[in-house]
C-alpha atoms as a PDB file:
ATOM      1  CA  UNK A   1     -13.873  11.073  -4.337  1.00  0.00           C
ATOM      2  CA  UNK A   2     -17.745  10.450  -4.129  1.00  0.00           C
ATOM      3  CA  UNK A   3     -19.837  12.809  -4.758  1.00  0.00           C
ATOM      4  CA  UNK A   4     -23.142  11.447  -3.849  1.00  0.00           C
ATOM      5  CA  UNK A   5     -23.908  15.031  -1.908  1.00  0.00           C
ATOM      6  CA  UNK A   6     -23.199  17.086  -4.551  1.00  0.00           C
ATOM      7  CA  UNK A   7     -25.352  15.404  -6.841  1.00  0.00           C
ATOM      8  CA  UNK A   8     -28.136  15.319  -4.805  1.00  0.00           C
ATOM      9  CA  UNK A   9     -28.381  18.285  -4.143  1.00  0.00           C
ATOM     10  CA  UNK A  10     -28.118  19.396  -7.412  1.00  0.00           C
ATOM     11  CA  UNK A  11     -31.413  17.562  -7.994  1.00  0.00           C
ATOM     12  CA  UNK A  12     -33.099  18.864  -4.610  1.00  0.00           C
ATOM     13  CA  UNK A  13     -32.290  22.313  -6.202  1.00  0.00           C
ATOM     14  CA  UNK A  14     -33.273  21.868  -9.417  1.00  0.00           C
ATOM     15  CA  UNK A  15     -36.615  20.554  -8.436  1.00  0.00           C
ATOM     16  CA  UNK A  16     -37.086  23.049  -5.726  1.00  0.00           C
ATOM     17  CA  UNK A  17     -34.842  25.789  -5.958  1.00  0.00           C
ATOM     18  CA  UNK A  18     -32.755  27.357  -2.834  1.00  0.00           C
ATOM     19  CA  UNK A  19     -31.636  24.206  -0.435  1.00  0.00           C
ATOM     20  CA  UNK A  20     -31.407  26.803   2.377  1.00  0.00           C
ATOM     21  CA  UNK A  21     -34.893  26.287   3.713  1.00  0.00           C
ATOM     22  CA  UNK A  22     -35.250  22.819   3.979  1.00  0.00           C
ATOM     23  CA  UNK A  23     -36.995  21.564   7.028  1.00  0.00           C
ATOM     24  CA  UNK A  24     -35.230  19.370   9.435  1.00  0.00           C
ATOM     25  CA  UNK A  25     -37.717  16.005   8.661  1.00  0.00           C
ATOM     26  CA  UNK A  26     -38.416  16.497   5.527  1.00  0.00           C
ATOM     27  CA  UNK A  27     -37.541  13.830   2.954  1.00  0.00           C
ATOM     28  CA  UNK A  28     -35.138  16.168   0.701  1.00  0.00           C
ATOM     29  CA  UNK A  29     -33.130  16.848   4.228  1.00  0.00           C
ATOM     30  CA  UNK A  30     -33.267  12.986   4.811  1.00  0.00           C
ATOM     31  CA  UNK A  31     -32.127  12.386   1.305  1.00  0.00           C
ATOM     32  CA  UNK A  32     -29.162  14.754   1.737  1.00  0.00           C
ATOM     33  CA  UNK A  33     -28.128  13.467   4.960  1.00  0.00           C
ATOM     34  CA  UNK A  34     -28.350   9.709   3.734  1.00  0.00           C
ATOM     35  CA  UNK A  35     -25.792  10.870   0.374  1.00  0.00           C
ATOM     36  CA  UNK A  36     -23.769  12.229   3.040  1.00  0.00           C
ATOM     37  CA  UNK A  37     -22.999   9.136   4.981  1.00  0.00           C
ATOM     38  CA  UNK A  38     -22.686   6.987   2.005  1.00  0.00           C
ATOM     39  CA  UNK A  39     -20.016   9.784   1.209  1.00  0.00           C
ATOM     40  CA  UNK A  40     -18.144   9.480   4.242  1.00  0.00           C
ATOM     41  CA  UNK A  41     -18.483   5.829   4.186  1.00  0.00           C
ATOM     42  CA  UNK A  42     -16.602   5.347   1.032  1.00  0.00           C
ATOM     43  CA  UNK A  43     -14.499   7.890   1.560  1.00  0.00           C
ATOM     44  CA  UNK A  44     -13.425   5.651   4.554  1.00  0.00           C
ATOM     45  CA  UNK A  45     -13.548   2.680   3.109  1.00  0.00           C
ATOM     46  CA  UNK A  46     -10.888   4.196   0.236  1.00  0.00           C
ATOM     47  CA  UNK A  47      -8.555   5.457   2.743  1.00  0.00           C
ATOM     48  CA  UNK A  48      -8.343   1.953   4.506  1.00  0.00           C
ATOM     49  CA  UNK A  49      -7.650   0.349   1.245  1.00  0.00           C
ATOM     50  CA  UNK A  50      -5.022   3.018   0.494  1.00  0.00           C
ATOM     51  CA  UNK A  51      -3.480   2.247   3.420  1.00  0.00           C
ATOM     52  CA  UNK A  52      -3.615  -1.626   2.851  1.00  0.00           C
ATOM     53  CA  UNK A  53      -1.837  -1.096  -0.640  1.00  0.00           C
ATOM     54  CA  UNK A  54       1.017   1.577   0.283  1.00  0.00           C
ATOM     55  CA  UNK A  55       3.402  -1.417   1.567  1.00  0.00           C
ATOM     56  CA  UNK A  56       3.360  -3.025  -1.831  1.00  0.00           C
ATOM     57  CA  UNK A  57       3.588   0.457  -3.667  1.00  0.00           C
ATOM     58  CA  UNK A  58       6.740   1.321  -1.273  1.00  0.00           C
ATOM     59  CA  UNK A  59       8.116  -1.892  -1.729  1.00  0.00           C
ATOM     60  CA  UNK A  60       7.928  -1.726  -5.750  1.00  0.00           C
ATOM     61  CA  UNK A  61       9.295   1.723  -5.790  1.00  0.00           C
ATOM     62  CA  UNK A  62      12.586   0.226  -3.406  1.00  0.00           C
ATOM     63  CA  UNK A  63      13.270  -1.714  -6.294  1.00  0.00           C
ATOM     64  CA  UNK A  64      12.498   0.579  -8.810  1.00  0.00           C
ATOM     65  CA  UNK A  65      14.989   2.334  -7.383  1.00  0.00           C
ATOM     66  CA  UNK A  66      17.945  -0.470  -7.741  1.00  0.00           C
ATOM     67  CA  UNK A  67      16.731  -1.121 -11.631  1.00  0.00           C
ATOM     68  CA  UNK A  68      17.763   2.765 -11.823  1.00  0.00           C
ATOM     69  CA  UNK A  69      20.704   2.403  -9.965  1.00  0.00           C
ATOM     70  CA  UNK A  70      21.313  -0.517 -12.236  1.00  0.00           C
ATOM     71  CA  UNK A  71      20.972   1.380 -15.520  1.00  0.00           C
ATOM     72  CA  UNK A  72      17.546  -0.591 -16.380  1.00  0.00           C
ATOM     73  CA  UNK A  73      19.451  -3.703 -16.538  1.00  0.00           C
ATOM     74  CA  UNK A  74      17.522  -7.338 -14.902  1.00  0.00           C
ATOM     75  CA  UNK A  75      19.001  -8.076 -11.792  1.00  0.00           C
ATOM     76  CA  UNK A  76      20.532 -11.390 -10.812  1.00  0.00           C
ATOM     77  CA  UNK A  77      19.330 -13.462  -8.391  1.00  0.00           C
ATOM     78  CA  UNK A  78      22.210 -13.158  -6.105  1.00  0.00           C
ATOM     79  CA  UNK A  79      21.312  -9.204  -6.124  1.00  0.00           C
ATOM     80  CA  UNK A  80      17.744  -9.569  -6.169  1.00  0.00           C
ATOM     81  CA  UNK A  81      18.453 -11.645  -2.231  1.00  0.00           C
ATOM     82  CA  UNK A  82      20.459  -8.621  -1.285  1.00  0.00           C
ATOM     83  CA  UNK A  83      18.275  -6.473  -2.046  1.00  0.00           C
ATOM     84  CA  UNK A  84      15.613  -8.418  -0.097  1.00  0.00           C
ATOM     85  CA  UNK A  85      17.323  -8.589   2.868  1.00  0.00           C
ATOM     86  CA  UNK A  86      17.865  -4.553   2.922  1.00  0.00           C
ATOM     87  CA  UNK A  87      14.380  -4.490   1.977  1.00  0.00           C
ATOM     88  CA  UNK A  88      13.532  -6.391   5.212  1.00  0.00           C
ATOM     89  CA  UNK A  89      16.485  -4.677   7.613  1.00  0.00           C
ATOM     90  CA  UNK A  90      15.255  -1.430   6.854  1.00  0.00           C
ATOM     91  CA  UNK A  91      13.837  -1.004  10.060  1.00  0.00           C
ATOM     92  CA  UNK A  92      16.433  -2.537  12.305  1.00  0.00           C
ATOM     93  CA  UNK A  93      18.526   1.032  12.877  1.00  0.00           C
ATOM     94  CA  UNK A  94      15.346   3.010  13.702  1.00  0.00           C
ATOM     95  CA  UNK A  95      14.505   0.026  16.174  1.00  0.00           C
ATOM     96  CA  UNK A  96      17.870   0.613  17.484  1.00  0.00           C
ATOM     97  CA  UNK A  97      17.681   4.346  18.806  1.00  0.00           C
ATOM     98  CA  UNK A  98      13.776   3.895  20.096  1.00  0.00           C
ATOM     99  CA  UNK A  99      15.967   1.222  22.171  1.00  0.00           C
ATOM    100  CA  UNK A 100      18.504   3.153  23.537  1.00  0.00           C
ATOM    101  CA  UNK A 101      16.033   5.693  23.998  1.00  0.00           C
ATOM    102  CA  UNK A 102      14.255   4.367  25.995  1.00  0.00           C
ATOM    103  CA  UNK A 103      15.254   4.145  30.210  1.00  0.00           C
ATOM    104  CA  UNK A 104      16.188   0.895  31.899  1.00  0.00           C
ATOM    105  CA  UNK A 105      12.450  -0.694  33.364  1.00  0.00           C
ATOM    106  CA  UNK A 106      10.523   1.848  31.152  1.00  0.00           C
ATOM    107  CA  UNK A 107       8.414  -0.510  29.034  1.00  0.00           C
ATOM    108  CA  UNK A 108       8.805  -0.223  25.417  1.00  0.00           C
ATOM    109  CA  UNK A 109       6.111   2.420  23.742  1.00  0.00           C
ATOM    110  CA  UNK A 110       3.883   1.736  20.446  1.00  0.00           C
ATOM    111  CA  UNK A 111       6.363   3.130  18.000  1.00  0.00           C
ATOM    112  CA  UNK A 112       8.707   0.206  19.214  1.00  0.00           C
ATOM    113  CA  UNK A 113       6.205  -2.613  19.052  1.00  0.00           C
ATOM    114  CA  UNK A 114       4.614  -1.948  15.975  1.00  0.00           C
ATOM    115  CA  UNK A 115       8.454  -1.567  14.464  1.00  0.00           C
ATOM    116  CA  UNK A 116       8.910  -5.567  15.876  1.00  0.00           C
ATOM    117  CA  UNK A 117       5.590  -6.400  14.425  1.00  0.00           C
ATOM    118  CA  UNK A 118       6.341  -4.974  10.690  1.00  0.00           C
ATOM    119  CA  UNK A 119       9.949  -6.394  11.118  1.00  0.00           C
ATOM    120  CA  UNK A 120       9.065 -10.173  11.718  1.00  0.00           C
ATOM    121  CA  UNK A 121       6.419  -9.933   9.453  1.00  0.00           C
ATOM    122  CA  UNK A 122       8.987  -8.726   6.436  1.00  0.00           C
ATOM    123  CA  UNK A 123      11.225 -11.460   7.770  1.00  0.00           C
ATOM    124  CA  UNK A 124       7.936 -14.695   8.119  1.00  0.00           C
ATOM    125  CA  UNK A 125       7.079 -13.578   3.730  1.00  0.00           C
ATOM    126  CA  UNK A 126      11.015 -13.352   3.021  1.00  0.00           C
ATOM    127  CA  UNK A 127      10.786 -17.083   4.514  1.00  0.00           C
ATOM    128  CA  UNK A 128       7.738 -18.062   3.321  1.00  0.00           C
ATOM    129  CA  UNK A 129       8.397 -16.253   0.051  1.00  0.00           C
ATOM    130  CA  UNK A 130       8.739 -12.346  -0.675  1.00  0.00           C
ATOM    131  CA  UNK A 131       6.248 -11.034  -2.974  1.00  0.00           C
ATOM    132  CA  UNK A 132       8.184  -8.819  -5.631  1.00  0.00           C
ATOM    133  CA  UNK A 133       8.079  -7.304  -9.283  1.00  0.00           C
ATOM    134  CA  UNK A 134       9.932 -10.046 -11.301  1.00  0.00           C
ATOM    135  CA  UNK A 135      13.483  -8.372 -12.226  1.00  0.00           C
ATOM    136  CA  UNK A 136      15.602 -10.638 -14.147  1.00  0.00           C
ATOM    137  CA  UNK A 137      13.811 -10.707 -17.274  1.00  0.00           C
ATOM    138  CA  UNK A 138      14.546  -7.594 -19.588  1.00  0.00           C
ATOM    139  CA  UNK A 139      10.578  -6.786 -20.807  1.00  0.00           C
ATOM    140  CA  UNK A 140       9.575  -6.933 -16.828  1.00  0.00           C
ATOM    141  CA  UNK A 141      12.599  -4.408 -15.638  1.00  0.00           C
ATOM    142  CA  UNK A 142      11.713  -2.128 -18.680  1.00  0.00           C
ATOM    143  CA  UNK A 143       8.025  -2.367 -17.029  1.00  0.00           C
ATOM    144  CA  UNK A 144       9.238  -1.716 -13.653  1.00  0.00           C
ATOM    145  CA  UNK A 145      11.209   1.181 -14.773  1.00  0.00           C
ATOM    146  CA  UNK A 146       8.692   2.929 -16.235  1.00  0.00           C
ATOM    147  CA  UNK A 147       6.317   2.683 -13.530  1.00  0.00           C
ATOM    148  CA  UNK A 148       4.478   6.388 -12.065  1.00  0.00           C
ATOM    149  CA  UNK A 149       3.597   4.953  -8.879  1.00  0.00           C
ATOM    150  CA  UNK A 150       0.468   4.559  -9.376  1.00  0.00           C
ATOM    151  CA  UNK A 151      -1.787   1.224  -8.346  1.00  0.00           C
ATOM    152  CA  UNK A 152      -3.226   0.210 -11.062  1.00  0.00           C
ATOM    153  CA  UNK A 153      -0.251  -0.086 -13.246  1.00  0.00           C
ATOM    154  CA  UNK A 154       1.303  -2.828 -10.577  1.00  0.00           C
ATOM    155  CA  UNK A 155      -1.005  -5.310 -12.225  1.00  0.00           C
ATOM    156  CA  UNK A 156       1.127  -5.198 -15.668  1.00  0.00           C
ATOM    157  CA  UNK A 157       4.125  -6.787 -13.673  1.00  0.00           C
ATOM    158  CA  UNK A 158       4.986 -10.122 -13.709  1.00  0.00           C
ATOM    159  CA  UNK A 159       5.340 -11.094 -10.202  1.00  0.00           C
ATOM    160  CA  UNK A 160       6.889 -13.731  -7.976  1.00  0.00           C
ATOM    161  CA  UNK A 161       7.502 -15.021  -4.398  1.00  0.00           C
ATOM    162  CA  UNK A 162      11.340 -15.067  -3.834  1.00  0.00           C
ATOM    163  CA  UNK A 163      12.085 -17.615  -0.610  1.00  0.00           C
ATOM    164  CA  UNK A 164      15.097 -17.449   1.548  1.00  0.00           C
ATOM    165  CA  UNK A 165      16.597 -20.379   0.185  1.00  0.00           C
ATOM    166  CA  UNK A 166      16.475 -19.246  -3.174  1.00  0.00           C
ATOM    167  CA  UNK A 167      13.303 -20.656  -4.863  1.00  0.00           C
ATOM    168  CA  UNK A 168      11.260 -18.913  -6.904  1.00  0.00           C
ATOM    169  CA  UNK A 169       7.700 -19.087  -7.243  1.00  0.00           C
ATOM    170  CA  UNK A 170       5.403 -17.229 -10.396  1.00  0.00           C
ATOM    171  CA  UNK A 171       2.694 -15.016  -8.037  1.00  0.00           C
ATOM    172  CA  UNK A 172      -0.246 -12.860  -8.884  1.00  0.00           C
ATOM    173  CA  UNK A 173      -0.826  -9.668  -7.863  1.00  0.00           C
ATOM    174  CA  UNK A 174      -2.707  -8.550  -5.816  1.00  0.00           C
ATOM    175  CA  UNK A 175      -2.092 -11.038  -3.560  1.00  0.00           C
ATOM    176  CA  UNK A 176      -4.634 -13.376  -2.291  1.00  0.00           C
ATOM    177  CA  UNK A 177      -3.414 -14.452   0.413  1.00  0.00           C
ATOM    178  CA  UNK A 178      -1.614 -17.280  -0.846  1.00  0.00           C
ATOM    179  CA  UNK A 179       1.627 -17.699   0.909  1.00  0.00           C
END
């Protein structure tokens, strides 16, 4: 949280005293409302990059999830696919009843569309290669298992880009945009 306000006008006070009679133009009332934007602007420019990193955060805690279920043991390959392709089918029933929903004619509404657009994106990186914790080894599931949630910790992973044939590819995280 920034707190470019609060320390400002901690100084403003200190050198002054009471903030309450500030006039409009002056420069402490300029300096305050300058801290303020810069405030709101990274506090915006946070919650965009929050929202950015979620879908890898939801994604490792899926499979987080299936370690558990798998006592902590590394995953096969063979599993790690299935699990992929639930990953990616997730979607698919709740695509389903915003279909039947929805009257004959009536064109399809936002919810619907943006549902297509995050489904045959999921499906283009699970052909192109799925970005994913790596989950056979034993030292990488014990990581994995461990794991709070928390951003910063996703770095520790070993990562890799599973393809639909089978291939797998060493990644880095975050990704770069290398597909």
């Amino acid at each position: 949280m920034p707190k470019t306000v609060e320390r400002t006008r901690k100084a403003i006070a200190k050198k002054k005293g009471p903030i309450d009679s500030l006039h409009q133009y002056s420069r402490d009332s300029k300096r305050l409302h300058r801290a303020q934007v810069r405030d709101e602007k990274l506090e915006k420019i946070a919650a965009a990059r929050r929202k950015k990193d979620q879908p890898y955060i939801e994604r490792t805690a899926f499979f987080q999830e299936a370690l558990k279920q798998n006592n902590g043991e590394p995953l096969s390959i063979d599993v790690i696919q299935e699990l992929i392709k639930t990953y990616v089918r997730q979607y698919d029933e709740e695509l389903d009843e915003i279909k039947k929903a929805r009257r004959p004619g009536q064109p399809a509404k936002a919810k619907e569309d943006l549902l297509k657009v995050k489904i045959a994106l999921l499906q283009k990186e699970y052909q192109n290669g799925f970005l994913l914790p790596v989950l056979d080894t034993q030292e990488n599931a014990a990581l994995v298992q461990k794991w709070e949630g928390s951003w910063s910790y996703l770095t520790i992973f070993k990562w890799a880009r599973i393809r639909s044939d089978g291939t797998v590819k060493p990644a880095s995280f975050p990704p770069k945009g290398d597909r």
